[in-house]
Each structure stands twice: as structure tokens, then as C-alpha cells.
Protein backbone atom coordinates (compact mmCIF):
# COMPACT_ATOMS: atom_id res chain seq x y z
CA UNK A 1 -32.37 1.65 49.26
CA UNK A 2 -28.62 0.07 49.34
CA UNK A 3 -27.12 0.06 52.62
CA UNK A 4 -24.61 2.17 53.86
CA UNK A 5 -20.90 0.16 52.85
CA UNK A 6 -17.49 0.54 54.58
CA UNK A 7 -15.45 2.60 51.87
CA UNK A 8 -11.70 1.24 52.13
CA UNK A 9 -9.10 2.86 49.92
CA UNK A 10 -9.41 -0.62 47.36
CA UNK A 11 -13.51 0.03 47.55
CA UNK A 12 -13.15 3.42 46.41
CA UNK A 13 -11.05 2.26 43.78
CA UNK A 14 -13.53 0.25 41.96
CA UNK A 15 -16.48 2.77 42.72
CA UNK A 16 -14.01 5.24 41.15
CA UNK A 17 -13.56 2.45 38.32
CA UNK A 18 -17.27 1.81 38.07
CA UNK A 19 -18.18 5.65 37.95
CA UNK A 20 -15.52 6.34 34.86
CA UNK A 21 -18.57 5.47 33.16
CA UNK A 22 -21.95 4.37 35.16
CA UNK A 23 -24.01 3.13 32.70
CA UNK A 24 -21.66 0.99 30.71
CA UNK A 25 -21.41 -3.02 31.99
CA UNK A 26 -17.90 -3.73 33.11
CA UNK A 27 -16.85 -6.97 33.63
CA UNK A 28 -13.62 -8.86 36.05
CA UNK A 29 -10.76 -8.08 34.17
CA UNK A 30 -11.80 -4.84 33.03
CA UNK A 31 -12.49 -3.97 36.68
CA UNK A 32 -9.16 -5.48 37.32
CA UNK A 33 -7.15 -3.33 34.89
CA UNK A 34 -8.63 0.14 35.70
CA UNK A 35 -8.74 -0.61 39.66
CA UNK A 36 -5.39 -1.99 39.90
CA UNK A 37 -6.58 -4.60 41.74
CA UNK A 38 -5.56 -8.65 41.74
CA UNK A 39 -8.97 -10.71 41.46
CA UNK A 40 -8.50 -12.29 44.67
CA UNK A 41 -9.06 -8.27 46.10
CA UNK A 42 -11.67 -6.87 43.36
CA UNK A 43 -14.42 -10.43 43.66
CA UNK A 44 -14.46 -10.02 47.31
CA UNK A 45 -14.92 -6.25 46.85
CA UNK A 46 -17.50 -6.70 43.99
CA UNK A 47 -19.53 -9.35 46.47
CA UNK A 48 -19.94 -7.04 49.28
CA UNK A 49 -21.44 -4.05 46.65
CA UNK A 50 -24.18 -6.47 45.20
CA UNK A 51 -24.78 -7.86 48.79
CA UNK A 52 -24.98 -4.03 49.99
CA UNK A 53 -27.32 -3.51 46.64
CA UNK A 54 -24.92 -0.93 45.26
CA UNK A 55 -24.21 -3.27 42.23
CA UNK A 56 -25.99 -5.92 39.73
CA UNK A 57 -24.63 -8.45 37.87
CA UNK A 58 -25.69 -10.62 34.70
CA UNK A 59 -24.37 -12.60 32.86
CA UNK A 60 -23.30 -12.52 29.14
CA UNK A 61 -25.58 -14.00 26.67
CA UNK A 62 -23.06 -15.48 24.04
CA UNK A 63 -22.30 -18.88 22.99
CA UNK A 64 -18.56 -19.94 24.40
CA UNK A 65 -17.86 -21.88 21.77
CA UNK A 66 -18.64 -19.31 18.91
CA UNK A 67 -16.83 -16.59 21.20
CA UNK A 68 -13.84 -18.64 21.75
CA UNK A 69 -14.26 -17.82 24.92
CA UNK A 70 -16.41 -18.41 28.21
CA UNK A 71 -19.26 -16.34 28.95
CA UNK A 72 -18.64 -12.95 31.26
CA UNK A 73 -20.13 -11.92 34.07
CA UNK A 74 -21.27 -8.05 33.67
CA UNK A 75 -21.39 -5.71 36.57
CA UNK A 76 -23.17 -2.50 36.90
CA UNK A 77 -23.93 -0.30 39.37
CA UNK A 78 -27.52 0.61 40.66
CA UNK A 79 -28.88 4.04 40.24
CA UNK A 80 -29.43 3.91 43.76
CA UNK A 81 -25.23 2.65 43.79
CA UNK A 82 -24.22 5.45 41.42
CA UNK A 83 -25.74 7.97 44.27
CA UNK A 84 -23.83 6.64 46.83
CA UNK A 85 -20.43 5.64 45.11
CA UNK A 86 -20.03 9.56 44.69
CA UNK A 87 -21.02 10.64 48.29
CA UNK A 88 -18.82 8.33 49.73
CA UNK A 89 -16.33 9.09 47.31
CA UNK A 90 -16.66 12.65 47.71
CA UNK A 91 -16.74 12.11 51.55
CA UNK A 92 -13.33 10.72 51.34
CA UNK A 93 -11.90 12.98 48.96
CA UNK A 94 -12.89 15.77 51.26
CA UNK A 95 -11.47 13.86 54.08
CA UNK A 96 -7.97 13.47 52.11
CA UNK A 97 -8.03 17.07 51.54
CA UNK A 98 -8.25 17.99 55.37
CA UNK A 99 -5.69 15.47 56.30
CA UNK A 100 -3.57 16.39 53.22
CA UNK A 101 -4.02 20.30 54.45
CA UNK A 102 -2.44 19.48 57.87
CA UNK A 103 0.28 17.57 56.72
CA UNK A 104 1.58 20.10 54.42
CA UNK A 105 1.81 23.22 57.07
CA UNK A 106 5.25 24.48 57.94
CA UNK A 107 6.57 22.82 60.98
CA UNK A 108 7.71 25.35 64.04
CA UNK A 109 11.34 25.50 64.07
């Protein structure tokens, strides 16, 4: 079972990336573009999910030279992952929504 994972606002930005669709293999730059995030944020971030066992990587199978390109390095996120991706993204959702609710009350004059 993955352990539990500190979900920061740039985590739950890839889990939400990751989660667009959780069987597909996504690799840095695609995580990049639909996070928003600069690779020096999103490698860090992806480290800490495989070392918490939320995420797997592999890597490409392709000949560089015949690509024109180097080989990537897929990431996908455990079933196990997928499970707790949405809780904790739920979790926070529902914590935005009680903090958002208080915020937008009338003030007393």
C-alpha cells in the first residue's frame, strides 16, 4: 500500500494532471504543460510519488537515433496511486469549499 503523501497545491496539480486520464503513460513535458509546472518543480514532485509508491516509471523502448530524439521516461500512476490521488484530491477540494464558504459571507457592517 503507498504511503500517505503531503498534498501541496503543485502536488495536486500533477495528481489532477495524472488523473485527466489514469491509465495513459505521461511523460516530463507533457506533465509540464498540463500542470503548469517548470521541471525543476514537477521532477522533484514526480520523485516523491514513486518514492511514496503512488507512481511508476519506465522508460521508452525506441531507438534515439531513428526517433530523432532521446528516449522518454513514462510515468503512470499505481492503481493503488489512482485511489489515493482522488481522496486527497477530494479532501482538498472539500477543504477549499469550506474555506471558500467563509470567505464569501457578508461582513457585519
Amino acid at each position: 500500500m503507498p504511503q500517505p503523501l503531503r498534498v501541496t497545491a503543485a502536488v495536486s496539480k500533477v495528481l489532477a494532471a495524472f488523473l485527466e486520464d489514469p491509465d495513459a503513460d505521461r511523460y516530463g513535458l507533457d506533465l509540464m504543460r498540463s500542470s503548469g509546472h517548470p521541471s525543476g518543480t514537477l521532477y522533484p514532485i514526480l520523485l516523491r510519488l514513486q518514492n511514496a509508491g503512488w507512481v511508476e516509471t519506465r522508460w521508452e523502448d525506441v531507438d534515439p537515433v531513428a526517433a530523432g530524439r532521446p528516449a522518454r521516461r513514462y510515468y503512470r500512476l499505481t492503481p493503488d496511486g489512482v485511489a489515493w490521488a482522488r481522496t486527497e484530491l477530494a479532501a482538498l477540494q472539500a477543504q477549499l469549499s469550506r474555506g471558500l464558504g467563509g470567505a464569501t459571507k457578508p461582513r457585519p457592517a
